[in-house]
PDB file of N, CA and C in Angstrom:
ATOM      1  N   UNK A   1      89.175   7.040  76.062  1.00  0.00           N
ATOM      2  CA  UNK A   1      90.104   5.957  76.362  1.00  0.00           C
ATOM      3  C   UNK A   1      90.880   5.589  75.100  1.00  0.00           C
ATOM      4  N   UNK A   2      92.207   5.263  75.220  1.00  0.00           N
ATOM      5  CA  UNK A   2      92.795   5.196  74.109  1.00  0.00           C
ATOM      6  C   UNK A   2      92.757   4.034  73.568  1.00  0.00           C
ATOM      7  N   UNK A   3      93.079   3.496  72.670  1.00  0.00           N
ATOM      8  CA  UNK A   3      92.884   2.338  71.758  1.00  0.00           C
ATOM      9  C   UNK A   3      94.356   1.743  71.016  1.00  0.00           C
ATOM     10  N   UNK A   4      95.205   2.492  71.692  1.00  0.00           N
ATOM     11  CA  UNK A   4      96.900   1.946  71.553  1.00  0.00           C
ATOM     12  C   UNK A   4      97.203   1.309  72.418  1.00  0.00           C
ATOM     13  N   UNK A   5      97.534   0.131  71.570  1.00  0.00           N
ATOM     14  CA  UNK A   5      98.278  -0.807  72.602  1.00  0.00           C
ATOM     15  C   UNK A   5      99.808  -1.029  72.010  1.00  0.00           C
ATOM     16  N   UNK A   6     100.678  -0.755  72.902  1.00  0.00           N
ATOM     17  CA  UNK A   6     102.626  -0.728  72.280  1.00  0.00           C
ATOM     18  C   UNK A   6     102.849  -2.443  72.260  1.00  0.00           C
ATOM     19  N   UNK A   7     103.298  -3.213  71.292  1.00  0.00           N
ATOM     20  CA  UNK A   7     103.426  -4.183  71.384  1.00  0.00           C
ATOM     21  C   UNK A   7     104.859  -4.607  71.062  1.00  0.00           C
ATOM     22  N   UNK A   8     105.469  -5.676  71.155  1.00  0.00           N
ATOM     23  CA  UNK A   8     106.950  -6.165  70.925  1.00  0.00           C
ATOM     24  C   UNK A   8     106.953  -6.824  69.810  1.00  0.00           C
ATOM     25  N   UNK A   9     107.656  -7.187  68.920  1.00  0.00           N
ATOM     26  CA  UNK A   9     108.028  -7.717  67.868  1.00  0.00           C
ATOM     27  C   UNK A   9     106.968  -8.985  67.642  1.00  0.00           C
ATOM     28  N   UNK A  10     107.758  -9.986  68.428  1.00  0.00           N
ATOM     29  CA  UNK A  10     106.458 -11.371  69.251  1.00  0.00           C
ATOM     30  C   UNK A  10     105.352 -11.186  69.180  1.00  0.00           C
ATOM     31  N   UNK A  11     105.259  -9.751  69.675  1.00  0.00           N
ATOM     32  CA  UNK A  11     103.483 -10.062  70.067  1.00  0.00           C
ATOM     33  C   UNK A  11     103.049  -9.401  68.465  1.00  0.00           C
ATOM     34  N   UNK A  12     103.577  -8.719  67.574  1.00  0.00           N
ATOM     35  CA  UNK A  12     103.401  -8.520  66.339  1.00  0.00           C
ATOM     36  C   UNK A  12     103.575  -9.432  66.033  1.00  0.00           C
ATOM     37  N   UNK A  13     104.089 -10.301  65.672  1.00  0.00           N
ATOM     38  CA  UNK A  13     103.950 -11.491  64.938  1.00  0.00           C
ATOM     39  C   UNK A  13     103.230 -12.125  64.993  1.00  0.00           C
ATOM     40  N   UNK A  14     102.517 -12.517  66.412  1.00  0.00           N
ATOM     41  CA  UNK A  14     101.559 -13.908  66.660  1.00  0.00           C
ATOM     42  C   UNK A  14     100.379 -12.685  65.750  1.00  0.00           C
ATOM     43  N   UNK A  15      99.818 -11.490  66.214  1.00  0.00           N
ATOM     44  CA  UNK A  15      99.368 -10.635  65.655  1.00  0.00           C
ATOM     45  C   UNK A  15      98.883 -10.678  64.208  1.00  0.00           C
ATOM     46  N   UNK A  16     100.049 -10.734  63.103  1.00  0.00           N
ATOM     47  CA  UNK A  16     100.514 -11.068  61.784  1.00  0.00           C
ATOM     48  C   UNK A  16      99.709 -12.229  61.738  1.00  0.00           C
ATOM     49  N   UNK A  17      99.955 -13.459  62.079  1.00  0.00           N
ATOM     50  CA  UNK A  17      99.476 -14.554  62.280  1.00  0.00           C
ATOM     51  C   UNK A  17      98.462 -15.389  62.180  1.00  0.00           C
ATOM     52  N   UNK A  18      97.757 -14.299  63.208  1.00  0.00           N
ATOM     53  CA  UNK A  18      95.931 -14.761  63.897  1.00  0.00           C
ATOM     54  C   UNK A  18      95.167 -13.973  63.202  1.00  0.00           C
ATOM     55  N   UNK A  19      95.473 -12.591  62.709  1.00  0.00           N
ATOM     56  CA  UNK A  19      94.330 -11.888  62.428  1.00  0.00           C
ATOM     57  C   UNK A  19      94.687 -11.439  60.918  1.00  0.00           C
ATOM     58  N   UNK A  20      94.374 -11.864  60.177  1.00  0.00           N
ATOM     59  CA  UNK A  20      94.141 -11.993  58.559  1.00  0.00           C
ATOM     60  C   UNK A  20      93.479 -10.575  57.936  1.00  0.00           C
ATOM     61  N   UNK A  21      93.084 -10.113  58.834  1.00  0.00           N
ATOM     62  CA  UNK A  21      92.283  -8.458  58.525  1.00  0.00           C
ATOM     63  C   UNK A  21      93.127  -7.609  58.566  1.00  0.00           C
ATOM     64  N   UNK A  22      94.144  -7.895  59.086  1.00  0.00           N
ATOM     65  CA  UNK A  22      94.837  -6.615  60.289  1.00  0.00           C
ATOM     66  C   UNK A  22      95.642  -5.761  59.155  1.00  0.00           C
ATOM     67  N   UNK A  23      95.786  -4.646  58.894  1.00  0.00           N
ATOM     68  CA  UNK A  23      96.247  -3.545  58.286  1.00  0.00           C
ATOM     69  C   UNK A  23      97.371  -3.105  58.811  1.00  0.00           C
ATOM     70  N   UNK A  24      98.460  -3.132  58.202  1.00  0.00           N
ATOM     71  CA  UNK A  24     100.187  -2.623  59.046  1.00  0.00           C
ATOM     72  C   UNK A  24     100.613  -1.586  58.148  1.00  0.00           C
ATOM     73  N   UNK A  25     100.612  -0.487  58.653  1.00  0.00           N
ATOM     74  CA  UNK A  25     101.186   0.746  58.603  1.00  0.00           C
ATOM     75  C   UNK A  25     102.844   1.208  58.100  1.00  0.00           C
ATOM     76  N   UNK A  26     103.489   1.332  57.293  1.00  0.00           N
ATOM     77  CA  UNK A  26     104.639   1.566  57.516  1.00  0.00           C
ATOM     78  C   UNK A  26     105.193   2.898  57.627  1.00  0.00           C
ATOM     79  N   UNK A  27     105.481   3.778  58.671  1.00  0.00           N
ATOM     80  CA  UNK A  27     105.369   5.604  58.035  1.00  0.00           C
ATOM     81  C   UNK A  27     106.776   5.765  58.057  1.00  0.00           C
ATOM     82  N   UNK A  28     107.867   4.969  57.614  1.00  0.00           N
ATOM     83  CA  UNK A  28     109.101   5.468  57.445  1.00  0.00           C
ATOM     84  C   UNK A  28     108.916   6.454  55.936  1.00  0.00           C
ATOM     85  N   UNK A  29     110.221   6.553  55.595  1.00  0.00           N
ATOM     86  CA  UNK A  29     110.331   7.256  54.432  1.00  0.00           C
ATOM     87  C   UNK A  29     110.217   6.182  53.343  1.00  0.00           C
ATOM     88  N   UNK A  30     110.046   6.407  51.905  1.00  0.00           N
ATOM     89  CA  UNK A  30     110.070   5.449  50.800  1.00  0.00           C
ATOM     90  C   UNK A  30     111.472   4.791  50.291  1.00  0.00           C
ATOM     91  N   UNK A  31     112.465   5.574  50.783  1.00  0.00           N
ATOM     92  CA  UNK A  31     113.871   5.135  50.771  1.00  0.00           C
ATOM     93  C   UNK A  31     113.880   3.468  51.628  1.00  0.00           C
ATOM     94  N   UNK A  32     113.516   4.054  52.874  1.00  0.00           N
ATOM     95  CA  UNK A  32     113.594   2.768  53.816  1.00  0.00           C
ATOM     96  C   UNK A  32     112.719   1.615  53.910  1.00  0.00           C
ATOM     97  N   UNK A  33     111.383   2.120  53.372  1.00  0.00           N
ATOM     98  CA  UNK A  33     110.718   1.569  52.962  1.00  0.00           C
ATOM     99  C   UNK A  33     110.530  -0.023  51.825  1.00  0.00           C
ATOM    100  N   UNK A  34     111.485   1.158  50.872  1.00  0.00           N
ATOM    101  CA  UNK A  34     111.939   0.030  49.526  1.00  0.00           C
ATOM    102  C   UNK A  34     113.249  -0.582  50.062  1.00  0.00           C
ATOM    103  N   UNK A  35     114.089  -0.244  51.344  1.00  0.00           N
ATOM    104  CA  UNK A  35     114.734  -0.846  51.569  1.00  0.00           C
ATOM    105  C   UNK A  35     114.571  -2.570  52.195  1.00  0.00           C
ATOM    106  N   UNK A  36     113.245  -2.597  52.754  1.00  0.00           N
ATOM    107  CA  UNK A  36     112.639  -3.609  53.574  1.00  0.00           C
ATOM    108  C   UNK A  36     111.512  -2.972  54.474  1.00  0.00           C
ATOM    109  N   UNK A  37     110.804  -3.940  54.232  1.00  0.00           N
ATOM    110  CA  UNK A  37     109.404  -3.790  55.459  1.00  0.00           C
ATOM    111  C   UNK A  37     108.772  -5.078  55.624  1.00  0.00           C
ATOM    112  N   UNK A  38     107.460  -5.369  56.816  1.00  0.00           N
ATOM    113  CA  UNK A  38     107.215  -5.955  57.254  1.00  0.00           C
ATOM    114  C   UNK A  38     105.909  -6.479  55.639  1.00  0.00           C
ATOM    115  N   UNK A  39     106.360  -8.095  55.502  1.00  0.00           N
ATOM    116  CA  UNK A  39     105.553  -8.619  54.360  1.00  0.00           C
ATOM    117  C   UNK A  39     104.018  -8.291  54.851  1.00  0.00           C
ATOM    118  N   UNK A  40     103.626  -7.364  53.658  1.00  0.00           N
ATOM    119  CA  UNK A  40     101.670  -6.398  53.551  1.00  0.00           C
ATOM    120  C   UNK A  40     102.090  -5.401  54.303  1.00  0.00           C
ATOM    121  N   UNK A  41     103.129  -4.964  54.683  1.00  0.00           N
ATOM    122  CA  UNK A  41     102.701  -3.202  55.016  1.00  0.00           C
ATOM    123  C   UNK A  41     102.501  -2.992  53.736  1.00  0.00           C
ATOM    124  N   UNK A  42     101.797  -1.476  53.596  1.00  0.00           N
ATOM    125  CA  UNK A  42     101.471  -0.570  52.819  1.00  0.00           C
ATOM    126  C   UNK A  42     102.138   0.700  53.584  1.00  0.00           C
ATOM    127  N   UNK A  43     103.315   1.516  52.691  1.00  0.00           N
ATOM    128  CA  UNK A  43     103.683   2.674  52.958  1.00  0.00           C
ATOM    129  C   UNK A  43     102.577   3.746  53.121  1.00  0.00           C
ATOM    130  N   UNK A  44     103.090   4.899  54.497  1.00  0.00           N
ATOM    131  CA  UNK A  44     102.140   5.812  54.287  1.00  0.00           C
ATOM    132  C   UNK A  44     102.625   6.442  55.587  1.00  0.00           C
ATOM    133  N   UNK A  45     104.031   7.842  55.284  1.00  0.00           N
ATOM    134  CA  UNK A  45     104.228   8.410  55.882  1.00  0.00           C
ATOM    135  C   UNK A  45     103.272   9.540  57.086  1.00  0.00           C
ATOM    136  N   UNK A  46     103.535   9.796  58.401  1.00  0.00           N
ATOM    137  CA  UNK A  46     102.766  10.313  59.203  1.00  0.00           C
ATOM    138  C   UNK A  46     101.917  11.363  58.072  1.00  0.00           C
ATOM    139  N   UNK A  47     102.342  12.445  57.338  1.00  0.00           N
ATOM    140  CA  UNK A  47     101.800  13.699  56.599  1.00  0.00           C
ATOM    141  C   UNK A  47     100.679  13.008  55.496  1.00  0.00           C
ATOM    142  N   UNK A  48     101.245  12.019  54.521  1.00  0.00           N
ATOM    143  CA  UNK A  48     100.049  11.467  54.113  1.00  0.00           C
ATOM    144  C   UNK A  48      99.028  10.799  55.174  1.00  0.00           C
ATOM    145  N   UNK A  49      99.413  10.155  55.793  1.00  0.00           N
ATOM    146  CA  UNK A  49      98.249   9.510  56.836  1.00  0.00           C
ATOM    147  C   UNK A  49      97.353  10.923  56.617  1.00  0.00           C
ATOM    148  N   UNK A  50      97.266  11.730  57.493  1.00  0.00           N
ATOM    149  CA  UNK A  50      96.719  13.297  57.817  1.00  0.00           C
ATOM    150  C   UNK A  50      95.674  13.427  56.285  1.00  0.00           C
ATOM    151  N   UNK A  51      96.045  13.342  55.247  1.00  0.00           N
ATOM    152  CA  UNK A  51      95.784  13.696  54.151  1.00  0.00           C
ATOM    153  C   UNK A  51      94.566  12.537  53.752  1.00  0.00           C
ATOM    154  N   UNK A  52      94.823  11.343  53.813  1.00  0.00           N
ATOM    155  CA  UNK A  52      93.984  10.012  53.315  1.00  0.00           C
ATOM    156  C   UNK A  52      93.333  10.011  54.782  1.00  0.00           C
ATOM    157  N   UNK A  53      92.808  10.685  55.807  1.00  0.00           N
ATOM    158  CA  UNK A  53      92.173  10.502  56.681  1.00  0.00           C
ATOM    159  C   UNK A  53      90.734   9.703  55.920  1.00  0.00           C
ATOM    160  N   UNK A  54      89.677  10.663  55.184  1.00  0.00           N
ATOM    161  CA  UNK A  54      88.642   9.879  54.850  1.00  0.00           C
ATOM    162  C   UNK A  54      88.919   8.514  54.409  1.00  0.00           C
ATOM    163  N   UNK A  55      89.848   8.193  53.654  1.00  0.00           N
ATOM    164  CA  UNK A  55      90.323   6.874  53.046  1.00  0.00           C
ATOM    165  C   UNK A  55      90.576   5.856  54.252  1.00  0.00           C
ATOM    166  N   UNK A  56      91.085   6.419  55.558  1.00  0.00           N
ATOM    167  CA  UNK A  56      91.419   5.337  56.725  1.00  0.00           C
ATOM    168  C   UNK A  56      90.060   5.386  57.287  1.00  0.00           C
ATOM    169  N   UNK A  57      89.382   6.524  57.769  1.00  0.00           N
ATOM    170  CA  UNK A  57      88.625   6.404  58.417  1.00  0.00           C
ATOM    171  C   UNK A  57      87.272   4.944  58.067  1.00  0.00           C
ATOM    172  N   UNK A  58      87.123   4.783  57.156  1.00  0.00           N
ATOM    173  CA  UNK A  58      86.440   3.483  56.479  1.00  0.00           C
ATOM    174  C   UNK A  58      86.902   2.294  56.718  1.00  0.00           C
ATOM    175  N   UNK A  59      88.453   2.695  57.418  1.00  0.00           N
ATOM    176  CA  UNK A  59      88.691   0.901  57.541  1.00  0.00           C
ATOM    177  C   UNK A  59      88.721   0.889  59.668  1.00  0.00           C
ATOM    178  N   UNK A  60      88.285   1.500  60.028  1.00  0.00           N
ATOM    179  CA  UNK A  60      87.963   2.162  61.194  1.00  0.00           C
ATOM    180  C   UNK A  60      87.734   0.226  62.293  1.00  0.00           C
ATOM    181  N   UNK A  61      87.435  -0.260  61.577  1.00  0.00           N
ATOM    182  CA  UNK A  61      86.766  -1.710  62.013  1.00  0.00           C
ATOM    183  C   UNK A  61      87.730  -2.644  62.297  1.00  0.00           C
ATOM    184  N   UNK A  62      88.820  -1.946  61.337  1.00  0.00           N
ATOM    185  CA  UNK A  62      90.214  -3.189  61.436  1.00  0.00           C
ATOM    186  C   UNK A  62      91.415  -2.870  62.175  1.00  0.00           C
ATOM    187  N   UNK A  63      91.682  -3.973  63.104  1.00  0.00           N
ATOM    188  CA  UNK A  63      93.346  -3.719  63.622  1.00  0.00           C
ATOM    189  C   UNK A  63      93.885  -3.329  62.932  1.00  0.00           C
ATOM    190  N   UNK A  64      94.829  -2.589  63.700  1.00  0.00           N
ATOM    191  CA  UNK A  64      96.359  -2.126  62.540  1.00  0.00           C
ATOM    192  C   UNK A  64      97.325  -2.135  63.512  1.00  0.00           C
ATOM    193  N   UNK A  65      98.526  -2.203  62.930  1.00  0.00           N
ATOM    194  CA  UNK A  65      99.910  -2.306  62.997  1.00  0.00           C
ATOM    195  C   UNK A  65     100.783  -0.900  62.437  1.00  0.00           C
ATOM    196  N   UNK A  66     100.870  -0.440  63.282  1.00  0.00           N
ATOM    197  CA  UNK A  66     101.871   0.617  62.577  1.00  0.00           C
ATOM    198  C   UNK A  66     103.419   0.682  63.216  1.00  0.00           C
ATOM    199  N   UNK A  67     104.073   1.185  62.561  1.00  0.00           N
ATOM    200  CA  UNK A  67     105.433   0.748  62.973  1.00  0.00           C
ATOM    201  C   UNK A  67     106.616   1.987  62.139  1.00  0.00           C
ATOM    202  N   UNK A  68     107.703   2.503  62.774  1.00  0.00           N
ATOM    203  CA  UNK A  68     108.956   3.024  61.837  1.00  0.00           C
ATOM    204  C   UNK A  68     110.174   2.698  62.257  1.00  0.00           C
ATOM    205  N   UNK A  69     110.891   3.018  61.749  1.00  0.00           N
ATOM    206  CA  UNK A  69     112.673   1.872  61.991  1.00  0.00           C
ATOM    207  C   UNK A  69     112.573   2.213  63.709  1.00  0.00           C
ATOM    208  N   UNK A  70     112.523   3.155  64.440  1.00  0.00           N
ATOM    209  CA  UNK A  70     113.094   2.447  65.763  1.00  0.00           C
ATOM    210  C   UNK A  70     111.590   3.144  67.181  1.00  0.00           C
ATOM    211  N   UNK A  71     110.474   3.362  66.705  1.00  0.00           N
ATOM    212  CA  UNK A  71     109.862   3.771  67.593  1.00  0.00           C
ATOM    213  C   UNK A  71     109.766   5.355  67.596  1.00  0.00           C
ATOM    214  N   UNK A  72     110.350   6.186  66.783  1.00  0.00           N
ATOM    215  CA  UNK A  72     109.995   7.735  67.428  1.00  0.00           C
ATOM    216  C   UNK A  72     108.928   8.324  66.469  1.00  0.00           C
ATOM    217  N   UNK A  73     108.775   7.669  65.277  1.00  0.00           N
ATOM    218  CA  UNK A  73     108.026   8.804  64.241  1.00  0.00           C
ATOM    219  C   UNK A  73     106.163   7.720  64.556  1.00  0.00           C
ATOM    220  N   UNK A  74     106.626   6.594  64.483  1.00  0.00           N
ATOM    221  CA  UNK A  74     105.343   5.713  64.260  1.00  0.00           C
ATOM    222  C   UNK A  74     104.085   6.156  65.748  1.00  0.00           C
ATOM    223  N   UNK A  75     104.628   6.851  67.040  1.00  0.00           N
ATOM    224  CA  UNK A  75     103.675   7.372  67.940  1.00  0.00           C
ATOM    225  C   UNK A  75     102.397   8.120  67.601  1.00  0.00           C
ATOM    226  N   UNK A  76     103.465   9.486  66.754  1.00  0.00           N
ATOM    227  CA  UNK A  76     102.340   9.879  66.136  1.00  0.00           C
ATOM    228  C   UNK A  76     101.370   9.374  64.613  1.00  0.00           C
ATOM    229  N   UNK A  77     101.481   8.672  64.305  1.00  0.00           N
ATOM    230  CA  UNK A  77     100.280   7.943  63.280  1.00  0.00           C
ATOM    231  C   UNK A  77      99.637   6.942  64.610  1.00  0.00           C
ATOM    232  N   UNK A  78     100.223   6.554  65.286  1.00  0.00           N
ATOM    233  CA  UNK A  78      99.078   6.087  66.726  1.00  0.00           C
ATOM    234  C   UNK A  78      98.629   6.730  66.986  1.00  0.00           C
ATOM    235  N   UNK A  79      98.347   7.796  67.349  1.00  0.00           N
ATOM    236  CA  UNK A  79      97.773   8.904  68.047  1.00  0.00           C
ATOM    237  C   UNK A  79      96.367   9.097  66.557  1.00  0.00           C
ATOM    238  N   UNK A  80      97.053   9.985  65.400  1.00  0.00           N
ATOM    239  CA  UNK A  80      96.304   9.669  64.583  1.00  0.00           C
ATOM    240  C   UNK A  80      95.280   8.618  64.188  1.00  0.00           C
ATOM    241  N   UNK A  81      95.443   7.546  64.254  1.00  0.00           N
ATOM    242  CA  UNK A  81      94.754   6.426  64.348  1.00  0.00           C
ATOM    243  C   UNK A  81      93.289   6.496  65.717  1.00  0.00           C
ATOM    244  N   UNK A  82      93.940   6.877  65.989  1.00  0.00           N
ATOM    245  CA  UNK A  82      93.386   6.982  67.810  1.00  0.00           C
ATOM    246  C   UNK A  82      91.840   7.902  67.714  1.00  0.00           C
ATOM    247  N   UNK A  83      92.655   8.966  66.915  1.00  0.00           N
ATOM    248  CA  UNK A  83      91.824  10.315  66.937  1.00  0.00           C
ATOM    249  C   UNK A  83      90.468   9.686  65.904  1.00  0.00           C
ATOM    250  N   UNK A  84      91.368   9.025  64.494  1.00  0.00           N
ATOM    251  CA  UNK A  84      90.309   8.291  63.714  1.00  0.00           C
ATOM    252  C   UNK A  84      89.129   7.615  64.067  1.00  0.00           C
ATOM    253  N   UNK A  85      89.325   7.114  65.650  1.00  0.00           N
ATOM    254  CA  UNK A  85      88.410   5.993  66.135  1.00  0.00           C
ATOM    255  C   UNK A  85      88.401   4.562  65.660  1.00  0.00           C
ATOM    256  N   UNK A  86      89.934   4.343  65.215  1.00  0.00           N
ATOM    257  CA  UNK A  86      90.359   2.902  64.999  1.00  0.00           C
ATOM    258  C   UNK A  86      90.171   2.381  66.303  1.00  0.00           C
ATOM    259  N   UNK A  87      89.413   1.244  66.712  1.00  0.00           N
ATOM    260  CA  UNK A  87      89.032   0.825  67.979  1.00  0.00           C
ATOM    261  C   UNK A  87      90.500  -0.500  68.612  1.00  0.00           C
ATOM    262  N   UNK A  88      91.425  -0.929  67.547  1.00  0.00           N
ATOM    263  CA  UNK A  88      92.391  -1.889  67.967  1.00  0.00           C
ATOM    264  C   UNK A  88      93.838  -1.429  66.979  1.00  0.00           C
ATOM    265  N   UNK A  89      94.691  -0.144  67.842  1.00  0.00           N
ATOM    266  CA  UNK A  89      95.950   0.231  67.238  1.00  0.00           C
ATOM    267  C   UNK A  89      96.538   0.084  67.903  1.00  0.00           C
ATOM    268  N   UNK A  90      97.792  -0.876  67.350  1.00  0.00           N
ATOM    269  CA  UNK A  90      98.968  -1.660  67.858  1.00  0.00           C
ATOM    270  C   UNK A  90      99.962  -0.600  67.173  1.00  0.00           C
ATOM    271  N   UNK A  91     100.933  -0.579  68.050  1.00  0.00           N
ATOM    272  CA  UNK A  91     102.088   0.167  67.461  1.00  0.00           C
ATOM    273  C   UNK A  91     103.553  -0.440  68.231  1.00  0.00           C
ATOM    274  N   UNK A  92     104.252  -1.138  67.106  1.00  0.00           N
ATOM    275  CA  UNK A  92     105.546  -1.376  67.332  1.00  0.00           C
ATOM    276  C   UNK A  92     106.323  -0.709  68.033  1.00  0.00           C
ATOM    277  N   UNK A  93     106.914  -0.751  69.457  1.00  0.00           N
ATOM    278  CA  UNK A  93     106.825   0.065  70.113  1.00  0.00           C
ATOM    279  C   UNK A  93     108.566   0.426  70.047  1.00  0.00           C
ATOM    280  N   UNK A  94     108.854  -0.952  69.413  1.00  0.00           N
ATOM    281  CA  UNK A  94     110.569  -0.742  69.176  1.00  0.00           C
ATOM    282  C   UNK A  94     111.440  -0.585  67.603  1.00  0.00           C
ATOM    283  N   UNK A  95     109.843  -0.306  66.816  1.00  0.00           N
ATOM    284  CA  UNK A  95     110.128  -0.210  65.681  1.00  0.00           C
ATOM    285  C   UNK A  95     110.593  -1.162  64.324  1.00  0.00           C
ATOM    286  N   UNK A  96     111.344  -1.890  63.278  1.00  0.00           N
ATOM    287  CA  UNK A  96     111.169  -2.561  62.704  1.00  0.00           C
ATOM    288  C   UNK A  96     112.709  -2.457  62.517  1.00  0.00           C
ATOM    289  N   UNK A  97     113.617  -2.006  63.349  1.00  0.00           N
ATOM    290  CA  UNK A  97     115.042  -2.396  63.771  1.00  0.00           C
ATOM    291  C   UNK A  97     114.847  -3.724  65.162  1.00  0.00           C
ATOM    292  N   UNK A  98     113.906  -3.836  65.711  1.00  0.00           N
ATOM    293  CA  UNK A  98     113.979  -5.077  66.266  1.00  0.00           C
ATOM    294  C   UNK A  98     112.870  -5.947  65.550  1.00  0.00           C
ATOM    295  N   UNK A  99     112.933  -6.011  64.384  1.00  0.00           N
ATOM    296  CA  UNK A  99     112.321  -7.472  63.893  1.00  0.00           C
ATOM    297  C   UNK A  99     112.592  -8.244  63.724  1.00  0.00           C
ATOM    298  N   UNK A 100     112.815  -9.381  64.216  1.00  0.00           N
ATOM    299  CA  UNK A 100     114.352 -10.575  63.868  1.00  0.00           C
ATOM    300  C   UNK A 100     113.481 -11.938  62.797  1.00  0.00           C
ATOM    301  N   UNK A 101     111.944 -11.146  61.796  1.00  0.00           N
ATOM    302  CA  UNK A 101     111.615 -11.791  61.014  1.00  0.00           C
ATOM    303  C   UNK A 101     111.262 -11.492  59.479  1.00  0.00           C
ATOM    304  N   UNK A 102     111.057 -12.269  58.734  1.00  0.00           N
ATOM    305  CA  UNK A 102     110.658 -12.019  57.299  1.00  0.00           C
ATOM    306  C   UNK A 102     110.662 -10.638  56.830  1.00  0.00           C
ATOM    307  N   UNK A 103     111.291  -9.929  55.526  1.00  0.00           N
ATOM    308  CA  UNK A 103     110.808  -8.625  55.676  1.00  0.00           C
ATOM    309  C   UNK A 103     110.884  -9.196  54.090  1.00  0.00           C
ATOM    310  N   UNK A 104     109.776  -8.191  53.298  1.00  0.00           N
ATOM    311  CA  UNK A 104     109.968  -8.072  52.074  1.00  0.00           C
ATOM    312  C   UNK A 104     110.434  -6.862  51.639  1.00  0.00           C
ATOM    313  N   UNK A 105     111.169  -6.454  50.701  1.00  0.00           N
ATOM    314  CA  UNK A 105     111.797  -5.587  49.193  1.00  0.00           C
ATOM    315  C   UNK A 105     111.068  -5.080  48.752  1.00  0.00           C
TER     316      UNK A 105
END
């Protein structure tokens, strides 16, 4: 059973919000990245994800948030996540071109 749930901006936020643990993903490129992202992502394109598997697999306990500018690349690090046995992966389902909040530099 899968453990992705696609969520909307909103429901990322209240998300952001309530759960103080929660780990957010950013797998754009480092260009876009340093252009803006969601305040506490940590960059980490789909190919590194693959690579730092042992390194994620340890945080296996915590929600995450993953997300890329419009929804097509961030599926697969869900899936990844999935395979990890992250038991609560949220994935921006419209990407971080519909965020109409806070981003940090």
């Amino acid at each position: 059973m899968s453990a992705i749930k696609n969520v909307t901006s909103a429901e990322a936020k209240k998300l952001l919000d309530t759960k103080k643990d929660i780990l957010v993903i950013d797998v754009r490129s480092g260009g876009e990245y340093l252009g803006g992202h969601i305040p506490g992502a940590v960059h980490m394109p789909v190919p590194e994800m693959a690579k730092k598997a042992s390194e994620l697999k340890a945080q296996t306990n915590k929600p995450v948030l993953v997300y890329c500018a419009s929804g097509g690349r961030s599926p697969r690090a869900a899936m990844l996540l999935d395979k990890l046995e992250f038991t609560n992966v949220y994935h921006l389902a419209s990407g971080i071109s519909s965020w109409p909040y806070e981003i940090e530099a």
